[in-house]
PDB file of N, CA and C in Angstrom:
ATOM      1  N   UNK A   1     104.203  80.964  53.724  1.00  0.00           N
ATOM      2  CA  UNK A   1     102.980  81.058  54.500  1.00  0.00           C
ATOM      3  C   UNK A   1     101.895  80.198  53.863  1.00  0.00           C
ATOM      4  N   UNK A   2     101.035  79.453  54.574  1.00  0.00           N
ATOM      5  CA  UNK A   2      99.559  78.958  54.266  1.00  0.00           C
ATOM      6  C   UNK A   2      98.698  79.747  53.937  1.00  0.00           C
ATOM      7  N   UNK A   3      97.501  79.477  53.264  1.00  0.00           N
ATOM      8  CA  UNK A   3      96.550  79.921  52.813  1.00  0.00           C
ATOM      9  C   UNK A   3      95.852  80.928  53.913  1.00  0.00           C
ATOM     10  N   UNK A   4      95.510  79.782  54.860  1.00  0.00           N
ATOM     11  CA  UNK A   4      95.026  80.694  56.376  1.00  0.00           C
ATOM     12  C   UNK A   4      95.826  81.503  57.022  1.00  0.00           C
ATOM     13  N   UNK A   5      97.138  81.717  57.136  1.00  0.00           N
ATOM     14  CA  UNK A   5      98.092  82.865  57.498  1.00  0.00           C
ATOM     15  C   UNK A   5      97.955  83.584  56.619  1.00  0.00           C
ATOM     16  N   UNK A   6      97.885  83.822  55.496  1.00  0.00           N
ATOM     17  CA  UNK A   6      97.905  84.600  54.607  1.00  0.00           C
ATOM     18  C   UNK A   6      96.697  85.795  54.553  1.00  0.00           C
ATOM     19  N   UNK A   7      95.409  84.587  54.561  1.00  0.00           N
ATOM     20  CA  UNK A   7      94.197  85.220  55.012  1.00  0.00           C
ATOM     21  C   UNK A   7      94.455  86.073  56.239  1.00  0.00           C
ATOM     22  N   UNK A   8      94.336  85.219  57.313  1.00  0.00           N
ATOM     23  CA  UNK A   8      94.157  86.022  58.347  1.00  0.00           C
ATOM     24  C   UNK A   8      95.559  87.467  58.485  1.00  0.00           C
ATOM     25  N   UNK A   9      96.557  87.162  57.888  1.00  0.00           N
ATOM     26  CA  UNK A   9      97.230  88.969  57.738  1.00  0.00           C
ATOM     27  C   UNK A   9      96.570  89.629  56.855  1.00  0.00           C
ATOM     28  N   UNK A  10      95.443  89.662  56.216  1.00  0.00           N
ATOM     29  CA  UNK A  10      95.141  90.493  55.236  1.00  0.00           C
ATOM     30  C   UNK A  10      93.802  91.022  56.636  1.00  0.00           C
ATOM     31  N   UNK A  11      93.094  90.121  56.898  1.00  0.00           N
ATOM     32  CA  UNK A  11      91.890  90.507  57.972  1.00  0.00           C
ATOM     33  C   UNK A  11      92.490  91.551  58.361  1.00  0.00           C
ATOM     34  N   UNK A  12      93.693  91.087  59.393  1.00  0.00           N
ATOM     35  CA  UNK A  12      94.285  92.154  60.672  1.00  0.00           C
ATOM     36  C   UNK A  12      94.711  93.295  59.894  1.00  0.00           C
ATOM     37  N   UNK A  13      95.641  93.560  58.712  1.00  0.00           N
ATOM     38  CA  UNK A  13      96.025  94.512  58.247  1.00  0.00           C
ATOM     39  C   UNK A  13      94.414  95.622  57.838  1.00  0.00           C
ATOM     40  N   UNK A  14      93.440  94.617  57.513  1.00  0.00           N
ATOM     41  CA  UNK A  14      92.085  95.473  56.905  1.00  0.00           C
ATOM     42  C   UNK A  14      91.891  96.108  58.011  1.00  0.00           C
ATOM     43  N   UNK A  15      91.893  95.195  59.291  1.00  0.00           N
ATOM     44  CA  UNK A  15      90.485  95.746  59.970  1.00  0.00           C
ATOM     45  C   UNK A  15      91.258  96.734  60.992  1.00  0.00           C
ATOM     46  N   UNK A  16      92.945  96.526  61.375  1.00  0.00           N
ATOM     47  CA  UNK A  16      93.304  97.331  62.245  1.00  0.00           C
ATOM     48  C   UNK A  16      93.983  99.017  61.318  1.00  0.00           C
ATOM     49  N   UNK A  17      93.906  98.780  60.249  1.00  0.00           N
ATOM     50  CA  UNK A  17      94.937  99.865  59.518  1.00  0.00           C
ATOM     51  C   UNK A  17      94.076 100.187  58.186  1.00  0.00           C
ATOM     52  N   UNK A  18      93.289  99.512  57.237  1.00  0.00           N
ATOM     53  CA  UNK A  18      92.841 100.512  56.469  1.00  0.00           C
ATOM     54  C   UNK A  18      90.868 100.903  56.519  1.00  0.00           C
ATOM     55  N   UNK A  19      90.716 100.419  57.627  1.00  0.00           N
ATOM     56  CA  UNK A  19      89.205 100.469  58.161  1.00  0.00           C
ATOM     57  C   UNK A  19      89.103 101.582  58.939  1.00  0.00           C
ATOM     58  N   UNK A  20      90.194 102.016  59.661  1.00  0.00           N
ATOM     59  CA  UNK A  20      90.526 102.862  60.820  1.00  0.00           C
ATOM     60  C   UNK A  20      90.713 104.483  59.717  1.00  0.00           C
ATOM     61  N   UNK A  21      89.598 105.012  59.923  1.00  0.00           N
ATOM     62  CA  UNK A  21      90.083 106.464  59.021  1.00  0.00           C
ATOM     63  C   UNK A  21      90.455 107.412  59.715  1.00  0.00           C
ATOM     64  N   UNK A  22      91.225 107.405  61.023  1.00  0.00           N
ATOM     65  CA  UNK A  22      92.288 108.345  61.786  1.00  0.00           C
ATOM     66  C   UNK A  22      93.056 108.157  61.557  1.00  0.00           C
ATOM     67  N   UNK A  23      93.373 107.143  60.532  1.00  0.00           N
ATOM     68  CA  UNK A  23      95.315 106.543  59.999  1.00  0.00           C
ATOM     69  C   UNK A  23      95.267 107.061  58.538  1.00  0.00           C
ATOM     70  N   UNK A  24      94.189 106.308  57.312  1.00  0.00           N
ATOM     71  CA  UNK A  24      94.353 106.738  56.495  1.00  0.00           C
ATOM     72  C   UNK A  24      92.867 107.370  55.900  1.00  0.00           C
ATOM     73  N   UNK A  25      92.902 108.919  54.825  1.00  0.00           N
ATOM     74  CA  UNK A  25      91.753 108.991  54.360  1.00  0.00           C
ATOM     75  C   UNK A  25      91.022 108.085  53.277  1.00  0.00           C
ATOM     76  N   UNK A  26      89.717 108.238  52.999  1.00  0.00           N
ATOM     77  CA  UNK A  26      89.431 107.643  51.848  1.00  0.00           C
ATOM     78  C   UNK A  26      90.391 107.282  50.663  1.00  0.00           C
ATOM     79  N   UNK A  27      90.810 108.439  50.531  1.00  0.00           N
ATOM     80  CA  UNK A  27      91.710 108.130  49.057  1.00  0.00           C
ATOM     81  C   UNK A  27      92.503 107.041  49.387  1.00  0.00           C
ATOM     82  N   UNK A  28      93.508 107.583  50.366  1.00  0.00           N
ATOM     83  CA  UNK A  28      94.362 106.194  50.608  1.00  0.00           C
ATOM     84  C   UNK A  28      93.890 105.166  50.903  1.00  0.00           C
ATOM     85  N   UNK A  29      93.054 104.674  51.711  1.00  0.00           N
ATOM     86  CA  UNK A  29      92.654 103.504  51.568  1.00  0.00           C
ATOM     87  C   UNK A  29      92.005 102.946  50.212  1.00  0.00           C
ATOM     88  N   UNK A  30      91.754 103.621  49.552  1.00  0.00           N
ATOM     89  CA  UNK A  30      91.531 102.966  48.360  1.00  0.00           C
ATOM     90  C   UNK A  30      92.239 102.751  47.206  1.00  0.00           C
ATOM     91  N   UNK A  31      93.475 103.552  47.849  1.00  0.00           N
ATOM     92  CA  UNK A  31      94.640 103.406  46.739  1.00  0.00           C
ATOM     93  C   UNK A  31      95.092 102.203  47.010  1.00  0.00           C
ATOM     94  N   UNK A  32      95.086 101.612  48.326  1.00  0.00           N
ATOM     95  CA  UNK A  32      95.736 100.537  49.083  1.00  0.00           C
ATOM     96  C   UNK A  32      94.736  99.423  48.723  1.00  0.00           C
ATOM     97  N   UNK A  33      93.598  99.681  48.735  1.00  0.00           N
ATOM     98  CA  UNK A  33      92.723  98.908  48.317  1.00  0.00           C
ATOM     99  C   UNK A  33      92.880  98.171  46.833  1.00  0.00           C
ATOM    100  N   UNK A  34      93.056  99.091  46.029  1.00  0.00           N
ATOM    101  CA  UNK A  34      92.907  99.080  44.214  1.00  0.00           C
ATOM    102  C   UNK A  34      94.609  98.304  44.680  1.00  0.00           C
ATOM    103  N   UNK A  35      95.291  98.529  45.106  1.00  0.00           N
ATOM    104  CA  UNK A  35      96.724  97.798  45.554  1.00  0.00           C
ATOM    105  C   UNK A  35      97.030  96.291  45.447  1.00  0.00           C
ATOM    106  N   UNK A  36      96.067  96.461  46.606  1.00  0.00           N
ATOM    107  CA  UNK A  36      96.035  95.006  47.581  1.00  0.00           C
ATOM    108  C   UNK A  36      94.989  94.095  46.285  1.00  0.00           C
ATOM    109  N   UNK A  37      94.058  94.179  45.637  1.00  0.00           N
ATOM    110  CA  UNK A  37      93.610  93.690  45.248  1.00  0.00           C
ATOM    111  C   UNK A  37      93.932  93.086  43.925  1.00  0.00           C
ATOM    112  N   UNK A  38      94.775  94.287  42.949  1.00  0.00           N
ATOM    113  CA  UNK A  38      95.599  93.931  41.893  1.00  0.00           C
ATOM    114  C   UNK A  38      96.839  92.386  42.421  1.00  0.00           C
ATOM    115  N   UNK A  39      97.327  92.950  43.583  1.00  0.00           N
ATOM    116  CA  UNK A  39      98.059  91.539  43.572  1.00  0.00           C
ATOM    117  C   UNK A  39      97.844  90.552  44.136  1.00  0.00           C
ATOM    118  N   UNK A  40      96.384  90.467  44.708  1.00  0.00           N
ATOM    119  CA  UNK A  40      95.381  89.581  44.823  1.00  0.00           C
ATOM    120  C   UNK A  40      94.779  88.498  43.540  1.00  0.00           C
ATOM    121  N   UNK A  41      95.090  89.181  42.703  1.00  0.00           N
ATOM    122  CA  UNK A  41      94.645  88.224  41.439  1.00  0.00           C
ATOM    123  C   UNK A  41      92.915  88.375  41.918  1.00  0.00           C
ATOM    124  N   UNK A  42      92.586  89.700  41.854  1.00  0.00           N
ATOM    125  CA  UNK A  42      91.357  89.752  42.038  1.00  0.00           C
ATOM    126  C   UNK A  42      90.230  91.018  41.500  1.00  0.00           C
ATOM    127  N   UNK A  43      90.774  91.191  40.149  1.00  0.00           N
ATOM    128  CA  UNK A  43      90.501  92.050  38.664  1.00  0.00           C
ATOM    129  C   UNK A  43      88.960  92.722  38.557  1.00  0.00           C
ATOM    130  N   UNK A  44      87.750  92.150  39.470  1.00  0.00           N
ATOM    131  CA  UNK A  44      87.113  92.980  39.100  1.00  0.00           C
ATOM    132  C   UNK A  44      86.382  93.668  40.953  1.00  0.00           C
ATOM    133  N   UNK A  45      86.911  92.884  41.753  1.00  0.00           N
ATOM    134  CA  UNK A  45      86.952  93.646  43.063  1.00  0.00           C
ATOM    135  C   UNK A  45      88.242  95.398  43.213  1.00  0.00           C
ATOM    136  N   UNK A  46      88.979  94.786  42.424  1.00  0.00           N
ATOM    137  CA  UNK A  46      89.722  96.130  42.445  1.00  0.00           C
ATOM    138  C   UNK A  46      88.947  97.547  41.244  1.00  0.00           C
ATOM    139  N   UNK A  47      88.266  96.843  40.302  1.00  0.00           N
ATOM    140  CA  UNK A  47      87.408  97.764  39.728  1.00  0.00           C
ATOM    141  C   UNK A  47      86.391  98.442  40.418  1.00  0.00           C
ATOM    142  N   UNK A  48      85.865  97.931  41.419  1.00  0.00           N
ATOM    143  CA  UNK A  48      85.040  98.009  41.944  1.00  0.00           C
ATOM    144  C   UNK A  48      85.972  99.494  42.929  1.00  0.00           C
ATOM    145  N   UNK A  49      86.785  99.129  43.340  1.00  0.00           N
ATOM    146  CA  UNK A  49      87.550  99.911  44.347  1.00  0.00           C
ATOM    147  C   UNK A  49      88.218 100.949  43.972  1.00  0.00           C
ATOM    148  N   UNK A  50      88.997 101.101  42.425  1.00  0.00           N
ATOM    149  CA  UNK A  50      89.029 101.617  41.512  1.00  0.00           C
ATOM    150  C   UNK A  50      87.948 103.168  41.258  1.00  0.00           C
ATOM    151  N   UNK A  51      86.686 102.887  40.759  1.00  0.00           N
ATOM    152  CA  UNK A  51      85.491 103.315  40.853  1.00  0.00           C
ATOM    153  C   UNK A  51      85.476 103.803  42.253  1.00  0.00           C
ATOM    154  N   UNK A  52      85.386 103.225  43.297  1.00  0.00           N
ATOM    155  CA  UNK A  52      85.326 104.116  44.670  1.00  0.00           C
ATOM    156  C   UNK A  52      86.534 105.525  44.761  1.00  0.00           C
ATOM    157  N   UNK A  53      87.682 104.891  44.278  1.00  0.00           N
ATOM    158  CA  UNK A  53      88.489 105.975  44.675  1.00  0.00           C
ATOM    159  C   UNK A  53      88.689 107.337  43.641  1.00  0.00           C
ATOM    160  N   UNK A  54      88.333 106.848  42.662  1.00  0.00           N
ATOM    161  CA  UNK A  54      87.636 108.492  41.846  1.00  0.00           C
ATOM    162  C   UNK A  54      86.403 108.840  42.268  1.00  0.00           C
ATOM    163  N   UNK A  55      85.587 108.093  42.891  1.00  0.00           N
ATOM    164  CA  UNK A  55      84.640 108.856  43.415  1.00  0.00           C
ATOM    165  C   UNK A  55      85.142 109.848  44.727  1.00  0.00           C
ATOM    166  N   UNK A  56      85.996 109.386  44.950  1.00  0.00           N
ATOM    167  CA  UNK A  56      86.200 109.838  46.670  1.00  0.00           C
ATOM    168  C   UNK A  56      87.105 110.612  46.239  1.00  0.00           C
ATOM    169  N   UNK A  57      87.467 111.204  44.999  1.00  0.00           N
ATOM    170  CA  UNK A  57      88.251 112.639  44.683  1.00  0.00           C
ATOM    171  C   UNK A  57      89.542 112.677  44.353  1.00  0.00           C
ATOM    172  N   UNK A  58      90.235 111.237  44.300  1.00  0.00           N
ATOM    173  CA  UNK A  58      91.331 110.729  43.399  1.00  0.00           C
ATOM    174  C   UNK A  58      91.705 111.542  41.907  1.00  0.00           C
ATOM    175  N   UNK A  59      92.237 112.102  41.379  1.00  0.00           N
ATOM    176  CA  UNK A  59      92.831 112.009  40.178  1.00  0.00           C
ATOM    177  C   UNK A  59      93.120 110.212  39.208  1.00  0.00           C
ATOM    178  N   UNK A  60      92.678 111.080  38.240  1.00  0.00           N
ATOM    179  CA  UNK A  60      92.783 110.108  37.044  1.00  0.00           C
ATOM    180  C   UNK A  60      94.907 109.112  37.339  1.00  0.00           C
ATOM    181  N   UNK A  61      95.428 110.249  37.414  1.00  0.00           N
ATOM    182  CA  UNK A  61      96.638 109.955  37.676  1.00  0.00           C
ATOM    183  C   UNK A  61      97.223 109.598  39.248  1.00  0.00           C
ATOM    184  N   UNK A  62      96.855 109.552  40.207  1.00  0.00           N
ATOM    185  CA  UNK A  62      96.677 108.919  41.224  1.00  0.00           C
ATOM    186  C   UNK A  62      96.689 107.688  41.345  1.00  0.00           C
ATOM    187  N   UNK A  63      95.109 107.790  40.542  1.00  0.00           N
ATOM    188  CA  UNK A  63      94.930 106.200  40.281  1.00  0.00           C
ATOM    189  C   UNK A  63      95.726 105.217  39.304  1.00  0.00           C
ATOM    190  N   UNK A  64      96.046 106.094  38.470  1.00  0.00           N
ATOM    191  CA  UNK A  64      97.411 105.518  37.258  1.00  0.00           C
ATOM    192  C   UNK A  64      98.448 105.035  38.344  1.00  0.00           C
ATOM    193  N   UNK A  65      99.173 105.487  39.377  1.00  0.00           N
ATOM    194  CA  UNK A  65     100.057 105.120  40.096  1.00  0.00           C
ATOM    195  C   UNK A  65      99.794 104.002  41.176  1.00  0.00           C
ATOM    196  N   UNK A  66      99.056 104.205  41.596  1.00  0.00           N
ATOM    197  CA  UNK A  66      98.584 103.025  42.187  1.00  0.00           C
ATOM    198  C   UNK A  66      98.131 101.446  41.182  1.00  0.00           C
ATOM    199  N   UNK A  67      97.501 101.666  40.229  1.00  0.00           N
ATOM    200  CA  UNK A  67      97.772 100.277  39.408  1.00  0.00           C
ATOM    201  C   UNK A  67      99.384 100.145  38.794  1.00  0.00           C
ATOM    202  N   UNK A  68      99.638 101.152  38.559  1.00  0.00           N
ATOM    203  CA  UNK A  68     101.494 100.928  38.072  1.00  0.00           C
ATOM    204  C   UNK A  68     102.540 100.146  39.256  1.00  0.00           C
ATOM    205  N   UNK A  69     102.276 100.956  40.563  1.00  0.00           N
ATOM    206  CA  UNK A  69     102.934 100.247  41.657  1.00  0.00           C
ATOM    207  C   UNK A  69     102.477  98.512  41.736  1.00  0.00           C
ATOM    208  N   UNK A  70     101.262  99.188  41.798  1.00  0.00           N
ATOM    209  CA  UNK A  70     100.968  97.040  42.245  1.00  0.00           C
ATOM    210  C   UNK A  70     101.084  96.274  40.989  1.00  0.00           C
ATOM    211  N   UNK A  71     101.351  96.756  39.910  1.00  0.00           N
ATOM    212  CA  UNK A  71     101.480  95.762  38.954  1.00  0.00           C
ATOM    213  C   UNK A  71     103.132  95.448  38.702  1.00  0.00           C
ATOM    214  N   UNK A  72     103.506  96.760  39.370  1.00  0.00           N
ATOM    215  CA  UNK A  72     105.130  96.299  39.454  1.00  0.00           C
ATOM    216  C   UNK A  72     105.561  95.319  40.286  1.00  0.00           C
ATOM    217  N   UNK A  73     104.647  95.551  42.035  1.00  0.00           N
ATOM    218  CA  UNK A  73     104.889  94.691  42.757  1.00  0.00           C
ATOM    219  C   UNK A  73     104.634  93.252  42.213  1.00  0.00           C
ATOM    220  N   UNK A  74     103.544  93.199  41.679  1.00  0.00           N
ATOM    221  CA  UNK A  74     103.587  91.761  41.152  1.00  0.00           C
ATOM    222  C   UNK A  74     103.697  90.720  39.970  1.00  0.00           C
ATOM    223  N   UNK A  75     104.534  91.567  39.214  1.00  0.00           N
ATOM    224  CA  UNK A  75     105.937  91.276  38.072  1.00  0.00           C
ATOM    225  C   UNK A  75     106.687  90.957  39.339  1.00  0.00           C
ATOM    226  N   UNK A  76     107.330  91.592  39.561  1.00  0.00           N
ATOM    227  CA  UNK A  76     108.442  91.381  41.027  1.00  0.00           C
ATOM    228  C   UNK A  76     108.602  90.054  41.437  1.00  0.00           C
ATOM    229  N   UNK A  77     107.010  89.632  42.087  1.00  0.00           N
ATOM    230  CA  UNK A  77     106.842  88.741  43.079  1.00  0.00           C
ATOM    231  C   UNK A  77     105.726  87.129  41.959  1.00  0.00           C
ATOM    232  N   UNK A  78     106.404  87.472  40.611  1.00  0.00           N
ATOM    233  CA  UNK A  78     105.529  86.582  39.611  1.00  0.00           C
ATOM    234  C   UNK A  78     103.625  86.184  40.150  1.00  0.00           C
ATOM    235  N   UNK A  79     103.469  87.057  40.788  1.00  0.00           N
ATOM    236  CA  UNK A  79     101.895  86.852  41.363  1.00  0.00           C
ATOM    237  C   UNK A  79     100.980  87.325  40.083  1.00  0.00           C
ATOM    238  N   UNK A  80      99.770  86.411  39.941  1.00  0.00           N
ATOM    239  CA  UNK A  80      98.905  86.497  38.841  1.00  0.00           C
ATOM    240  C   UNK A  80      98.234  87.465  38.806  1.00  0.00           C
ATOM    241  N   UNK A  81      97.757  88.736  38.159  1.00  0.00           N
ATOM    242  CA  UNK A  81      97.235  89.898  38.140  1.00  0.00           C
ATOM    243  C   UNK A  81      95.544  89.822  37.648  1.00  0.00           C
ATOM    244  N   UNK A  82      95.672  88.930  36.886  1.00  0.00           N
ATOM    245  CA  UNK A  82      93.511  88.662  36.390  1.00  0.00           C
ATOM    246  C   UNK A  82      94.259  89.921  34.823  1.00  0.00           C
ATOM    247  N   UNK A  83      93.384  89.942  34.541  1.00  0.00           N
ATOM    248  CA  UNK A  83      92.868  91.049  33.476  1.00  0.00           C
ATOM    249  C   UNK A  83      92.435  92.303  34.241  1.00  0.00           C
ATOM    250  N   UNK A  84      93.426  93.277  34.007  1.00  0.00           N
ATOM    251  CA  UNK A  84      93.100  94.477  34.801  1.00  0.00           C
ATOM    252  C   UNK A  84      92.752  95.570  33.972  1.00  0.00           C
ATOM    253  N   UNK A  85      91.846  96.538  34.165  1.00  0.00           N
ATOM    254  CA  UNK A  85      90.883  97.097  33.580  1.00  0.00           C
ATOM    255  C   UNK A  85      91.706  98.127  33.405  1.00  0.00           C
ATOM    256  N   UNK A  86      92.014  99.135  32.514  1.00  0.00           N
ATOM    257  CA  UNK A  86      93.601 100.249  33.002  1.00  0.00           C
ATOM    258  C   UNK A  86      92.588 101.264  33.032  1.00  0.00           C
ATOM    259  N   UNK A  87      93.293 102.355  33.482  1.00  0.00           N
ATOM    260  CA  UNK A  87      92.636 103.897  34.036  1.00  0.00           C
ATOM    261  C   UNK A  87      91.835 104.445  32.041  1.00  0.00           C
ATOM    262  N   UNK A  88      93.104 104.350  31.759  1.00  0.00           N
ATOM    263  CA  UNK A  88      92.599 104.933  30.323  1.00  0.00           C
ATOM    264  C   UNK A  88      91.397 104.258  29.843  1.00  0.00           C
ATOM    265  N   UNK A  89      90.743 103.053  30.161  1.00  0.00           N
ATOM    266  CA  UNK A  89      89.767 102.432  29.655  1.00  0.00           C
ATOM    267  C   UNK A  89      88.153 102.576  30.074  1.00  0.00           C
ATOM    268  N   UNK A  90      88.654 103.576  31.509  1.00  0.00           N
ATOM    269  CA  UNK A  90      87.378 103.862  32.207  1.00  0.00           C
ATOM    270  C   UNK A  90      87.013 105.410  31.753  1.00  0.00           C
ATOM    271  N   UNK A  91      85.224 104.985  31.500  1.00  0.00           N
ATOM    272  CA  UNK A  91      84.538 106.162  30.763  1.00  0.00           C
ATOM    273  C   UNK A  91      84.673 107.092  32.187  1.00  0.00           C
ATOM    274  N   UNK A  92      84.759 108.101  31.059  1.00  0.00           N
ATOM    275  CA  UNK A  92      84.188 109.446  32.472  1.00  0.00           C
ATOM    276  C   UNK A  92      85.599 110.278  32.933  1.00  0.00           C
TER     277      UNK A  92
END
């Protein structure tokens, strides 16, 4: 896929499936979020999202699984990860 296919499936997947909160709640979308963004190669937008989803009532370990999955996915798929901030490193 191109850059712009690529883009534009991430739009449609955002705006029809994790924007829509009759499909998924907060948490999940931000698990999907902290997800999508780890194998985005995009390290401090997923902090950011990260931070949202313990706010929104996540477990510490929740969120452990969700950076474990996407960092597996992208070992897997050799995709660049950034410097990712781990659960254990966040105060609070």
């Amino acid at each position: 896929m191109d850059d712009l296919t690529d883009l534009l499936n991430i739009k449609t997947n955002y705006e029809l499936w994790m924007s829509e909160d009759a499909i998924l709640s907060n948490i999940e979308t931000q698990l999907c979020n902290v997800a999508l963004l780890i194998c985005n190669n995009s390290p401090i937008q997923m902090l950011w999202h990260l931070n949202g989803l313990l706010q929104h009532g996540a477990t510490r370990e929740e969120a452990q699984f969700a950076q474990d999955l996407a960092l597996a996915v992208a070992r897997q798929f050799n995709a660049k990860t950034g410097d990712i901030t781990k659960i254990e490193d966040l105060k609070g």
